[in-house]
N, C-alpha and C. Protein backbone atom coordinates (compact mmCIF):
# COMPACT_ATOMS: atom_id res chain seq x y z
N UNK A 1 -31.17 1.52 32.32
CA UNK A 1 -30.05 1.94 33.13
C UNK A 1 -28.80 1.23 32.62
N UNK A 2 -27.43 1.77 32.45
CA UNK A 2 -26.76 1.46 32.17
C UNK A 2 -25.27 0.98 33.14
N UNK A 3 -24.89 -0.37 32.91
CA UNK A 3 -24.12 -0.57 33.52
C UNK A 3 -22.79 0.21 33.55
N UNK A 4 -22.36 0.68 35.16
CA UNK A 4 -21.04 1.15 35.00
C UNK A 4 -19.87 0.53 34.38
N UNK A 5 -19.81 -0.82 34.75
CA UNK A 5 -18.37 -1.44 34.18
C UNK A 5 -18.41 -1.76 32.87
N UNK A 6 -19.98 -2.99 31.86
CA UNK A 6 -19.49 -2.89 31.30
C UNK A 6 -20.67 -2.35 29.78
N UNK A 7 -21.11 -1.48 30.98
CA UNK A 7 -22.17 -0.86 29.51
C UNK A 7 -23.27 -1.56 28.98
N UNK A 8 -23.86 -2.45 29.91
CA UNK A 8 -24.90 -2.99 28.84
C UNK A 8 -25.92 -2.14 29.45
N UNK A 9 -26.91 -1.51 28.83
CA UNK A 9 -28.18 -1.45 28.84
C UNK A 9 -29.39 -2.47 29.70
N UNK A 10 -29.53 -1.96 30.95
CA UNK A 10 -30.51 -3.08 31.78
C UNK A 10 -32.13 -2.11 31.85
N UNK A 11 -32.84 -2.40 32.31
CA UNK A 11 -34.28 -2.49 32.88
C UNK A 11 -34.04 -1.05 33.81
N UNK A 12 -34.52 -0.20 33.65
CA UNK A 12 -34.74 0.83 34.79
C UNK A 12 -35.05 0.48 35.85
N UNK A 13 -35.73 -0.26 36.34
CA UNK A 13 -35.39 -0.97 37.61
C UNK A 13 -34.51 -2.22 38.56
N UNK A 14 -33.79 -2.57 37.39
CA UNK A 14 -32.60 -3.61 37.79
C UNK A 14 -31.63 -2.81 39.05
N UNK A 15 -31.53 -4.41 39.85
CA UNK A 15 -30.52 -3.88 40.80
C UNK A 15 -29.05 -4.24 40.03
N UNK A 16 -29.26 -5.28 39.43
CA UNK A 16 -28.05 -5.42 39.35
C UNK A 16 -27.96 -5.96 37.63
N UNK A 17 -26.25 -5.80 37.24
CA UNK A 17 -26.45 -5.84 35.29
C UNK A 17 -26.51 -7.58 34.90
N UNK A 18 -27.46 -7.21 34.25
CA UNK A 18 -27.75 -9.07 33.50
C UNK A 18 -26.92 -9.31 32.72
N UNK A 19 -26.13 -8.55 32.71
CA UNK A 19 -24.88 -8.97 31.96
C UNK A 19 -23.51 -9.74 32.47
N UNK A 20 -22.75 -8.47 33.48
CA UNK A 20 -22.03 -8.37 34.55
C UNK A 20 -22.14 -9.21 35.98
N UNK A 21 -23.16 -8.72 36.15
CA UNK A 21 -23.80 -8.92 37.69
C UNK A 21 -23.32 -7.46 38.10
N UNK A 22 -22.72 -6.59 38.15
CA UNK A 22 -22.57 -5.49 38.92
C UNK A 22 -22.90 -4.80 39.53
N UNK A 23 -23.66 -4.50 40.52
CA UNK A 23 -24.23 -3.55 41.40
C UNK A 23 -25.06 -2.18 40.64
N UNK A 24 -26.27 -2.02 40.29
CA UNK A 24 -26.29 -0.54 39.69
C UNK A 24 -27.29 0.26 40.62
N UNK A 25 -26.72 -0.41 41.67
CA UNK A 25 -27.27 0.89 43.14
C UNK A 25 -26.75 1.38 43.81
N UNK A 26 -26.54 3.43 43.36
CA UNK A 26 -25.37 3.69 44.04
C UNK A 26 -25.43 4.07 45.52
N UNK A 27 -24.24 4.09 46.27
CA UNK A 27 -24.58 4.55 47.26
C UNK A 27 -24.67 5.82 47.72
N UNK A 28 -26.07 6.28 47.71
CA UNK A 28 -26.17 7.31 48.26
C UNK A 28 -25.39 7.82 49.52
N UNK A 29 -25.23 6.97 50.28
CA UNK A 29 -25.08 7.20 51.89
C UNK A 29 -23.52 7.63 51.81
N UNK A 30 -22.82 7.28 51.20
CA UNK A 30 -21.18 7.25 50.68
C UNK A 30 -21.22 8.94 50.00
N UNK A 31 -22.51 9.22 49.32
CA UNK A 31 -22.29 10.62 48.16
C UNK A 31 -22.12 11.44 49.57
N UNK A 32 -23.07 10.93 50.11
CA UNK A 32 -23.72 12.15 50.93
C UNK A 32 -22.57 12.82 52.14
N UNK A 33 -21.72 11.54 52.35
CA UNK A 33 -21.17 11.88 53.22
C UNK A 33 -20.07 12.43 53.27
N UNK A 34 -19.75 12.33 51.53
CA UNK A 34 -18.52 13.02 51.42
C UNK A 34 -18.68 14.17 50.93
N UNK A 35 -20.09 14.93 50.41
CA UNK A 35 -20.46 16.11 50.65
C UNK A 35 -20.57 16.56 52.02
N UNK A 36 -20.76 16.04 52.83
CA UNK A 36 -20.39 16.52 54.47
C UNK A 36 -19.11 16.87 54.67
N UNK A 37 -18.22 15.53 54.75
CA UNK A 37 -16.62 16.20 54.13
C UNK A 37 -16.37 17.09 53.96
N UNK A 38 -16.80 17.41 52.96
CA UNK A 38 -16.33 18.54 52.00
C UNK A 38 -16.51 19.99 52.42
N UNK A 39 -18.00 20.23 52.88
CA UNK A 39 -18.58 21.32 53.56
C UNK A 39 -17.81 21.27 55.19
N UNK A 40 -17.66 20.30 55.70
CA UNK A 40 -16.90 20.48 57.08
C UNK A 40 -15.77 20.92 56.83
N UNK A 41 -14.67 20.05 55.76
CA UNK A 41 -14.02 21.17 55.67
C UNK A 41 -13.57 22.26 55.49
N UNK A 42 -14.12 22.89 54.26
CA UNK A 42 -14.50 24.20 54.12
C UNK A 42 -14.63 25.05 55.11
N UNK A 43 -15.45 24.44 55.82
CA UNK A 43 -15.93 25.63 57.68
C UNK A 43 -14.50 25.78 57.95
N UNK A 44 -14.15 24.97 58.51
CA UNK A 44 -12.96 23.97 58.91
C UNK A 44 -11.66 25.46 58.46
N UNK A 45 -11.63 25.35 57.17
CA UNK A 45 -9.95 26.07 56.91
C UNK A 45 -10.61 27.73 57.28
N UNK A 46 -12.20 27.85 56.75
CA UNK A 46 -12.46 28.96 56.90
C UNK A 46 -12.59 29.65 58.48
N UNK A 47 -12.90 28.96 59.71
CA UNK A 47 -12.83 28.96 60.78
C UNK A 47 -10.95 29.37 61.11
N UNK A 48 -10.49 28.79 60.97
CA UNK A 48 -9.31 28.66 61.11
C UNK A 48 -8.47 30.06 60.55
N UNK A 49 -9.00 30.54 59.37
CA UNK A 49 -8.46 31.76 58.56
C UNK A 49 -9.21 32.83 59.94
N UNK A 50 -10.23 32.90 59.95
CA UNK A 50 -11.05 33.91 60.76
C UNK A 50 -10.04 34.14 62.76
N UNK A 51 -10.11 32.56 62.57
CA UNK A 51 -9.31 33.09 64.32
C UNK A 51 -8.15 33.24 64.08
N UNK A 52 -7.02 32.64 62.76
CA UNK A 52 -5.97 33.28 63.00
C UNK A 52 -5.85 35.01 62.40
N UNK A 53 -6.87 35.47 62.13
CA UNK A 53 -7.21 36.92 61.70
C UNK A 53 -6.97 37.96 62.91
N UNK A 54 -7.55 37.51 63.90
CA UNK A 54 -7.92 37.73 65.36
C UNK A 54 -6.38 37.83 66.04
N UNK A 55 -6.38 36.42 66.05
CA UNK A 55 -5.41 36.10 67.24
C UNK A 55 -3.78 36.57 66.33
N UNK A 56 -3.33 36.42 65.72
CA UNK A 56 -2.21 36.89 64.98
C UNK A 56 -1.78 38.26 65.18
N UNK A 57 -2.60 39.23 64.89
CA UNK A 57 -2.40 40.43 65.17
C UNK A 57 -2.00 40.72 66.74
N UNK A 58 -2.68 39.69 67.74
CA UNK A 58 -2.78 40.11 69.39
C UNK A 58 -1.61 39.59 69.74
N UNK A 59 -0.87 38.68 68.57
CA UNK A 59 0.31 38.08 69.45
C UNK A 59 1.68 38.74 68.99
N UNK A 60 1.63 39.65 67.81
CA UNK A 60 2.50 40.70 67.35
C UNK A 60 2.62 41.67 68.59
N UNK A 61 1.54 42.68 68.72
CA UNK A 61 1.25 43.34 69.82
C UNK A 61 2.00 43.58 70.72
N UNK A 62 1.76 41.70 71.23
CA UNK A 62 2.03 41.34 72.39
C UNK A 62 4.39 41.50 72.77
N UNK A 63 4.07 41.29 71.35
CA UNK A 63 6.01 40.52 71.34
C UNK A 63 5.95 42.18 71.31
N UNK A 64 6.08 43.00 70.51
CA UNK A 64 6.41 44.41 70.23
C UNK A 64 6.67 45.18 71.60
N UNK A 65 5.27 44.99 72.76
CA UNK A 65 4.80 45.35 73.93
C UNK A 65 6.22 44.77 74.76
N UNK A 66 6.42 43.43 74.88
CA UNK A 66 7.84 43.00 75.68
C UNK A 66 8.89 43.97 75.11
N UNK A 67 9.30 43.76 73.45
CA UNK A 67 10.72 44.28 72.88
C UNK A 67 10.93 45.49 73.50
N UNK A 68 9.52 46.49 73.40
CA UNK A 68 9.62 47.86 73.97
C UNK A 68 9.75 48.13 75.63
N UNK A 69 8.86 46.83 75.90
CA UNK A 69 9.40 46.80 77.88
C UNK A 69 10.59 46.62 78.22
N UNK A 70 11.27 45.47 77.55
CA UNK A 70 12.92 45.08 77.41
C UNK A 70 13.99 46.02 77.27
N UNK A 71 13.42 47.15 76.33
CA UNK A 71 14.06 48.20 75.92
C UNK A 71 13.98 49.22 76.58
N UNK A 72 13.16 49.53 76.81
CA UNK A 72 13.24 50.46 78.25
C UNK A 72 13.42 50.38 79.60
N UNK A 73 13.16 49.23 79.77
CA UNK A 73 14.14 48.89 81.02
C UNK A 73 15.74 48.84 81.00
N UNK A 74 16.58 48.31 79.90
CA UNK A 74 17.88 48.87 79.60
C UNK A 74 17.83 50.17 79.66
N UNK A 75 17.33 51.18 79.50
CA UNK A 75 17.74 52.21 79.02
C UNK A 75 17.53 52.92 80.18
N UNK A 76 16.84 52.68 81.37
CA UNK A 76 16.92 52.91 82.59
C UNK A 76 17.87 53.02 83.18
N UNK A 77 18.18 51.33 83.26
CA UNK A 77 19.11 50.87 83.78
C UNK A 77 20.51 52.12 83.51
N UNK A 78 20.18 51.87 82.07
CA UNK A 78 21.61 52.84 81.52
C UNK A 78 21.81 53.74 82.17
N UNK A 79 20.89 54.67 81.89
CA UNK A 79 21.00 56.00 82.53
C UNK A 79 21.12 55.86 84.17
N UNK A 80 20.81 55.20 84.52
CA UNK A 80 20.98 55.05 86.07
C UNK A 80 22.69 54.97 86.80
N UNK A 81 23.00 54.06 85.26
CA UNK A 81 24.24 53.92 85.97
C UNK A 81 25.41 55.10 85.49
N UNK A 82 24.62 55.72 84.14
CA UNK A 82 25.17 56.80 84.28
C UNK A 82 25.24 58.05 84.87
N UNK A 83 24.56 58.32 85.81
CA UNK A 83 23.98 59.14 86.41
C UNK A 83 24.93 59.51 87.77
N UNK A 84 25.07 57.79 88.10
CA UNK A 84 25.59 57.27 89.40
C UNK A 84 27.41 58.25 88.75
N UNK A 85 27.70 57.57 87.81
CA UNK A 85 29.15 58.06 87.31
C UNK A 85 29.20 59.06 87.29
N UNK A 86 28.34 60.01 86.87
CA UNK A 86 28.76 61.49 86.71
C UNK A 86 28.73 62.17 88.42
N UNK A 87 27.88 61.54 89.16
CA UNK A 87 27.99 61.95 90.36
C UNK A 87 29.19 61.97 90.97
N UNK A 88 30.03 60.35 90.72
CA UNK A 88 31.38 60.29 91.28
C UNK A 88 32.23 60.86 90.34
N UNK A 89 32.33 61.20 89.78
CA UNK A 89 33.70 61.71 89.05
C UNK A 89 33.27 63.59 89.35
N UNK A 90 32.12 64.07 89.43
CA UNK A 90 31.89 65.32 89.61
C UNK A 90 32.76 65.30 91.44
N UNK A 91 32.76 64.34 91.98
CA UNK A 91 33.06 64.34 93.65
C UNK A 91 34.36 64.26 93.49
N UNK A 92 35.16 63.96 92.47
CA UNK A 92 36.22 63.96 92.32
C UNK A 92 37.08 64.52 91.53
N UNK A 93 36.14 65.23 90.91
CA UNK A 93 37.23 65.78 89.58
C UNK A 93 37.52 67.49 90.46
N UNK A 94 38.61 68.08 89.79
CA UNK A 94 39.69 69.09 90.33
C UNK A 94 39.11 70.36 89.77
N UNK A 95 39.10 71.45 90.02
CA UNK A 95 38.51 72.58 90.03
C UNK A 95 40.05 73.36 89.25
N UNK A 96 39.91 74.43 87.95
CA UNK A 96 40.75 74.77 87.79
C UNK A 96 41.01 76.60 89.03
N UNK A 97 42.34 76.36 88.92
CA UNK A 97 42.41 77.80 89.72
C UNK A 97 43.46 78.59 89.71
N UNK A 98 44.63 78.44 87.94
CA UNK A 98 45.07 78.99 87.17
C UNK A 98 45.24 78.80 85.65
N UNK A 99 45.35 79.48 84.84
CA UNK A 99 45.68 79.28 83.60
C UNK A 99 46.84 80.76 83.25
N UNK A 100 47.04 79.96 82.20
CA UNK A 100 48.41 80.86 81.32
C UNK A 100 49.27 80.52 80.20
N UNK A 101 49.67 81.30 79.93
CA UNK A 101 50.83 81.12 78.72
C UNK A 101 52.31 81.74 78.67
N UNK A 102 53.22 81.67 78.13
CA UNK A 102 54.16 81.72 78.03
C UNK A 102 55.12 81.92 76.68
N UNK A 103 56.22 82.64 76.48
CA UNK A 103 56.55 81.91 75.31
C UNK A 103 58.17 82.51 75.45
N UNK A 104 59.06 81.38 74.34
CA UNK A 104 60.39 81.62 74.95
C UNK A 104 61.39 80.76 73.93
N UNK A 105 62.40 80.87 74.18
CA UNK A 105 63.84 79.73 73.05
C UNK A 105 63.95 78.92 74.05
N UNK A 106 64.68 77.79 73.08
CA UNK A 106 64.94 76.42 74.17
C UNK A 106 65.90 76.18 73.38
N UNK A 107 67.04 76.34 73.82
CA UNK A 107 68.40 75.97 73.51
C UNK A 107 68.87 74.42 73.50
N UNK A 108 67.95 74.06 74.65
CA UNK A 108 68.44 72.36 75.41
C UNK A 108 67.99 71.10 74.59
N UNK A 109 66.87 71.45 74.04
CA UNK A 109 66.68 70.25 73.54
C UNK A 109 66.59 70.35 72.01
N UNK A 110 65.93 72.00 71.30
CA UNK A 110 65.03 71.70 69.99
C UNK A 110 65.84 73.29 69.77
N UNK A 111 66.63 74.03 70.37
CA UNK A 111 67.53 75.07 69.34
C UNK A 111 65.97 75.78 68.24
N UNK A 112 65.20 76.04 69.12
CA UNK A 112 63.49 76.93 68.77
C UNK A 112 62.93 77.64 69.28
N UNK A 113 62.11 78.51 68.82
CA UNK A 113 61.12 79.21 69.80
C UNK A 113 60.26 78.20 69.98
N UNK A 114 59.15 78.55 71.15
CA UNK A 114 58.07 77.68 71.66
C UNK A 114 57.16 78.89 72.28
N UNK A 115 55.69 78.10 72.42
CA UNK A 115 55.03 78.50 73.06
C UNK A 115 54.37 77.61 73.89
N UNK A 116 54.21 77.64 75.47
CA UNK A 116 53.54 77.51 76.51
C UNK A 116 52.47 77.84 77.02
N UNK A 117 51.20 76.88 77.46
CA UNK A 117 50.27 77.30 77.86
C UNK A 117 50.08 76.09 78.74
N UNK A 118 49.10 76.32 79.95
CA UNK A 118 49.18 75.51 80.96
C UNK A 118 47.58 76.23 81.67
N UNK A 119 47.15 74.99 82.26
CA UNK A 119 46.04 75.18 83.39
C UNK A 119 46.42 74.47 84.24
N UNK A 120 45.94 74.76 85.91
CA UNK A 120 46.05 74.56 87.01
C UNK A 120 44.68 73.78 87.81
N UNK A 121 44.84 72.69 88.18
CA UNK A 121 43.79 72.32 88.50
C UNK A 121 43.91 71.75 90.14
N UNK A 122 43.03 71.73 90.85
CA UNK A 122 43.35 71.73 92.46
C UNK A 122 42.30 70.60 92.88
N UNK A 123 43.11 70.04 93.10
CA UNK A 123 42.04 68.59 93.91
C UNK A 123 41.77 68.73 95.28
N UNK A 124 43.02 69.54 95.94
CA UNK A 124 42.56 69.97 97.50
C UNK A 124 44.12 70.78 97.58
N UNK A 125 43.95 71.42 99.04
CA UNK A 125 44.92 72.66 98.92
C UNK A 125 46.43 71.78 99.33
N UNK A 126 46.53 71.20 98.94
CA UNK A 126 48.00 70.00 98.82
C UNK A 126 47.98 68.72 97.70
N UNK A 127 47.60 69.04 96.58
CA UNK A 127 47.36 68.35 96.01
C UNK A 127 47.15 69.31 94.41
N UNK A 128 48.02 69.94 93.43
CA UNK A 128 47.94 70.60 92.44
C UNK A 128 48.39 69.84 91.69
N UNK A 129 47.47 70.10 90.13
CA UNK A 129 48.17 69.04 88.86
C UNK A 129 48.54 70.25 87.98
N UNK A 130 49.01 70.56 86.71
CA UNK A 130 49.22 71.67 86.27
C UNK A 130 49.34 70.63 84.31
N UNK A 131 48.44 70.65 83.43
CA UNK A 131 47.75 70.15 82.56
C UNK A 131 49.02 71.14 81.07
N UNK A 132 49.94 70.91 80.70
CA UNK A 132 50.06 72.36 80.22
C UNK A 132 50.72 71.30 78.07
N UNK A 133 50.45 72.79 77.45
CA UNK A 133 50.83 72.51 75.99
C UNK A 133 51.58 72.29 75.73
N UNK A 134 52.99 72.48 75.10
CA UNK A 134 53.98 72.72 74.75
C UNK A 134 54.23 73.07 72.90
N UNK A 135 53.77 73.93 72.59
CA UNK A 135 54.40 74.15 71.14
C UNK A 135 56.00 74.33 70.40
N UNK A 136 56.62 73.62 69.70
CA UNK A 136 57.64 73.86 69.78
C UNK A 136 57.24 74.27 68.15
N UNK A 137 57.90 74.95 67.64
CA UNK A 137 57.73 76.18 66.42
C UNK A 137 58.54 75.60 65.11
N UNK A 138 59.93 74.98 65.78
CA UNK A 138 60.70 74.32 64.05
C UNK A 138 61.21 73.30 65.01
N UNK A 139 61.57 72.04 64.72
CA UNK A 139 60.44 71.50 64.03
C UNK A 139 59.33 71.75 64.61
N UNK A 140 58.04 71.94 63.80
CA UNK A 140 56.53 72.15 64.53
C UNK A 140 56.61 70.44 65.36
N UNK A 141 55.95 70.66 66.31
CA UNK A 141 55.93 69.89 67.33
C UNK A 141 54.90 70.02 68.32
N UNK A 142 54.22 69.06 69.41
CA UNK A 142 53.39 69.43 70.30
C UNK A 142 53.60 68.57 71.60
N UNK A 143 54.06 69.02 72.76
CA UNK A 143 53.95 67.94 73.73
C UNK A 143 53.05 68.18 74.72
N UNK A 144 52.11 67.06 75.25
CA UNK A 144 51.52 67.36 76.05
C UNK A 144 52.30 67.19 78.09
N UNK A 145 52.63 68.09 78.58
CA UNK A 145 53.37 67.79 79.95
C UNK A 145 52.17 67.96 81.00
N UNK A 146 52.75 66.91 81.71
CA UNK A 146 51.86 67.07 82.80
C UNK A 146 52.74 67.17 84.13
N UNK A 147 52.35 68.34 85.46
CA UNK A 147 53.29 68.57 86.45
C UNK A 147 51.93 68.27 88.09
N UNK A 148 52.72 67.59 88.55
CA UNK A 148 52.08 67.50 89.47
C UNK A 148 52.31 67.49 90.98
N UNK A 149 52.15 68.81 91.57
CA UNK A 149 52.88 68.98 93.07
C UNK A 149 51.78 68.74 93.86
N UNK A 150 52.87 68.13 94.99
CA UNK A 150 51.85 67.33 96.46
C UNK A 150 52.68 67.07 97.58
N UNK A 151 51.97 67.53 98.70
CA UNK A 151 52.99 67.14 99.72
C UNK A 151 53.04 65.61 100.34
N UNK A 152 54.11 65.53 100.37
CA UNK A 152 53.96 63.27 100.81
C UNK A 152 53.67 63.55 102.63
N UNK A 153 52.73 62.72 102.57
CA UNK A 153 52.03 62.53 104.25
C UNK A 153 53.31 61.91 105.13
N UNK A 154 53.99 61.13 103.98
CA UNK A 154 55.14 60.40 104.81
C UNK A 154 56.31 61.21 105.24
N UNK A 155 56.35 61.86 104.97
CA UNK A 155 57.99 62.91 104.71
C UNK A 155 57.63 63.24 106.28
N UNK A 156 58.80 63.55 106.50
CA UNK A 156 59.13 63.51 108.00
C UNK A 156 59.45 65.47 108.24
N UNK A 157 59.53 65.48 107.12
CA UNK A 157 59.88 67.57 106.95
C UNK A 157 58.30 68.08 106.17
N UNK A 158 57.00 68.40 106.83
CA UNK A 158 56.32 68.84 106.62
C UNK A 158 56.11 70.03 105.15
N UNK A 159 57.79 71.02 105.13
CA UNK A 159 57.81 71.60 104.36
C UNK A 159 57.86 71.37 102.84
N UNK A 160 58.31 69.87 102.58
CA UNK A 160 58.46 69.08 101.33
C UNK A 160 57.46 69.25 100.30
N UNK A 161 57.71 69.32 99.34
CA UNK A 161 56.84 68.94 98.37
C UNK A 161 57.71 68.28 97.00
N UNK A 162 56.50 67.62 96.39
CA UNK A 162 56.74 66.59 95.52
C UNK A 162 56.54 66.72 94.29
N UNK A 163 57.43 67.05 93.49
CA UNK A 163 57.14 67.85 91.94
C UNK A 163 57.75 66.81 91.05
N UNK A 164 56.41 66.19 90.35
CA UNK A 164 56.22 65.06 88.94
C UNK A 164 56.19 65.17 88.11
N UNK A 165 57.03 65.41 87.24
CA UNK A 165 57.17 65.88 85.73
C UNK A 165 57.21 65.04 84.41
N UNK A 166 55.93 64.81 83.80
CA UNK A 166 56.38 63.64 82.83
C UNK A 166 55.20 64.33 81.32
N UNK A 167 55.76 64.38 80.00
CA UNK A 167 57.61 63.82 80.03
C UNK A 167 58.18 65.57 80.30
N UNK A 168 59.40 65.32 80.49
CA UNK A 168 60.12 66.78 80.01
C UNK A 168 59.97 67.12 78.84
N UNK A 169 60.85 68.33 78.71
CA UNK A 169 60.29 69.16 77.46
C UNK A 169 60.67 68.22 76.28
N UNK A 170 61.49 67.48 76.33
CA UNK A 170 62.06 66.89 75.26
C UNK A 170 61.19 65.80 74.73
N UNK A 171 60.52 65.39 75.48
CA UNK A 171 59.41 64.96 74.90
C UNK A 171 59.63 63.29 75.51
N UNK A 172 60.56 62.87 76.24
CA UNK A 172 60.60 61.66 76.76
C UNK A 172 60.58 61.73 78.10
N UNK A 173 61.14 60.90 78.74
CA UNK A 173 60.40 60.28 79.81
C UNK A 173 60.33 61.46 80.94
N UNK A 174 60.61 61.10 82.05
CA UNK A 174 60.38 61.98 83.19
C UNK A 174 60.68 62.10 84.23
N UNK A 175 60.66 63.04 85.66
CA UNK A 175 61.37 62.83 86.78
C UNK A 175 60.40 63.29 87.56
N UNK A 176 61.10 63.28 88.95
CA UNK A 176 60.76 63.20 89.99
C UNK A 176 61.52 63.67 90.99
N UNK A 177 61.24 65.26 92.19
CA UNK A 177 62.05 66.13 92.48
C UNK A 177 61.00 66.23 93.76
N UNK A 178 62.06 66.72 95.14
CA UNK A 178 61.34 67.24 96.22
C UNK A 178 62.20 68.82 96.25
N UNK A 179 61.35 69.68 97.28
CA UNK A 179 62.16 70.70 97.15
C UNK A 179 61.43 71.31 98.21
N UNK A 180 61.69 72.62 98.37
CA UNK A 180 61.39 73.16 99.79
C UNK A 180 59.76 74.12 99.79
N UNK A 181 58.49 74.57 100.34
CA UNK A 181 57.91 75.50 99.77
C UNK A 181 58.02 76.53 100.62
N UNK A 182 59.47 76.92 100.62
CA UNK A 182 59.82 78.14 100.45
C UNK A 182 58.71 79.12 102.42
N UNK A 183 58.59 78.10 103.04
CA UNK A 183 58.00 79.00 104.19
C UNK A 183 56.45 78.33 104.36
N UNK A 184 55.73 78.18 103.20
CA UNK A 184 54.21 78.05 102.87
C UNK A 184 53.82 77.11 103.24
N UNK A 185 52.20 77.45 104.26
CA UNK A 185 52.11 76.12 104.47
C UNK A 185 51.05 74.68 103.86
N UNK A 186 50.75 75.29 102.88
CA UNK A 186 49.89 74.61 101.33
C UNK A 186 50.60 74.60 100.44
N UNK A 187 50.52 73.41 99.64
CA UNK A 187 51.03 73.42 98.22
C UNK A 187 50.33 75.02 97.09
N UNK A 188 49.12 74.76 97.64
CA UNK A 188 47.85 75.92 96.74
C UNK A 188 48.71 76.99 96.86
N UNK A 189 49.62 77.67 98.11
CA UNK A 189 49.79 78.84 98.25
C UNK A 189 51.51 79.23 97.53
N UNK A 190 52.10 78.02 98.02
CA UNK A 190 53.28 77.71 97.30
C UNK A 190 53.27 78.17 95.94
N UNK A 191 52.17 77.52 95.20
CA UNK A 191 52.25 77.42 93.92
C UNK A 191 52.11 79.02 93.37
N UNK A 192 51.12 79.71 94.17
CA UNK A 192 50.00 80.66 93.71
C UNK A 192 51.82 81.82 94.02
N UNK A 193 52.00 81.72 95.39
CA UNK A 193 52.57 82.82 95.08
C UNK A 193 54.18 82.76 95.12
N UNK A 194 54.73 81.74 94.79
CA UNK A 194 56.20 81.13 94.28
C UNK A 194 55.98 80.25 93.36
N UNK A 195 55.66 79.36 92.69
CA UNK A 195 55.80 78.62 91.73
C UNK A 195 55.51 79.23 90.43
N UNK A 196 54.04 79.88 90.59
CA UNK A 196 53.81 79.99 89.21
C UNK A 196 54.76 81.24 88.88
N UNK A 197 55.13 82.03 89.63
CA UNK A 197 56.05 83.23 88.90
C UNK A 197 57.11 83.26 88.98
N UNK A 198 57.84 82.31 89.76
CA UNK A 198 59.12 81.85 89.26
C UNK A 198 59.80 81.02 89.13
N UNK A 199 58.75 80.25 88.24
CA UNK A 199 58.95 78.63 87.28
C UNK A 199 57.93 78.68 85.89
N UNK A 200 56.55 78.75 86.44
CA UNK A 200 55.64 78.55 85.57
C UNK A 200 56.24 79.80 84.42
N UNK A 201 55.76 80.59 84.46
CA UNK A 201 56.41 81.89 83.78
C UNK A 201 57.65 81.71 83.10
N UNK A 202 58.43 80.86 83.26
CA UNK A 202 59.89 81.01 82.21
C UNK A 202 59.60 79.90 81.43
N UNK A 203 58.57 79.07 81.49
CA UNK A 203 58.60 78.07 80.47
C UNK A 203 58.61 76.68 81.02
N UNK A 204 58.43 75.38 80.08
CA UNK A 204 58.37 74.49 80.78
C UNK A 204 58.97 73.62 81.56
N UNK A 205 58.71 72.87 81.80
CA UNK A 205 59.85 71.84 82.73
C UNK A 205 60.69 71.01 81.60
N UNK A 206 62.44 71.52 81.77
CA UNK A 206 63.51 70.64 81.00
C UNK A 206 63.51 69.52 81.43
């Protein structure tokens, strides 16, 4: 048997080198156990590969399962509250209950022909907005006017009404006029059978 450290050649049954003195009995108990080691760990990473095989996939799942619960609960929500909006603005929005056109020269402001078109929209029978185009032809031009008659609750002459004009034809700012309706006792009727045919009809508000 040969010594590990320093090589001499001993007796096949020597414990130890007659040379050295060195130990030439190995320890088994030391081999063995770090072949245990070795095999435990092995289980060990391989165990470990196997449940995160398992469990990895269930915890993707799992997050995907919230993102998509998360997400559809916004989208509930959304629609809910849009739903709610279209209800109120349908409770409030104005019903049209004329349209028309027009067309004519305008000396006052733009020395042009134009064309006029306008809708009528009714929020209640004292209460008319009138939405209308304005084309002016040279220079090409477009204004949008908006007219809006209403009788004031405050006015002390029932017959009043309140005519809002913005902008004028000229395309800037705007006024503000009371005037009589003519006998009628709705703005709706005012409009329907004095306003629109002898105002609306000649063109827009100067």
């Amino acid at each position: 048997m040969f010594c590990p450290k320093c090589g001499y050649e001993n007796d096949s049954d020597a414990r130890y080198c007659e040379k050295c003195g060195t130990s030439l009995i190995k320890d088994k108990g030391l081999s063995r156990n770090k072949k245990f080691f070795i095999i435990g760990g092995v289980v060990l990473i391989a165990f470990l590969g196997v449940s995160a095989g398992f469990i990895l996939p269930g915890y993707l799942n799992h997050g995907n399962n919230s993102s998509n619960s998360s997400l559809s609960n916004q989208t509930t929500v959304a629609s809910t509250h849009g739903n709610s909006n279209s209800k109120n603005s349908t409770a409030n929005k104005a019903h049209v209950i004329d349209s028309g056109s027009t067309s004519g020269y305008d000396d006052y402001y733009w020395n042009s022909d134009f064309n006029y078109k306008w809708k009528a929209y009714e929020y209640d029978k004292n209460h008319i907005e009138i939405k209308g185009t304005i084309s002016i032809l040279n220079p090409p031009s477009t204004i949008e006017q908006n007219t809006i008659l209403r009788k004031d609750p405050t006015a002390t002459n029932p017959e009043l009404v309140i005519i809002d004009v913005s902008p004028k034809m000229s395309g800037k700012s705007g006024y503000e006029t009371y005037t009589t309706m003519q006998g009628y006792s709705t703005v709706e009727d005012y409009y329907m059978d004095y306003f629109r045919s002898n105002l609306m009809e000649n063109g827009p508000f100067r």
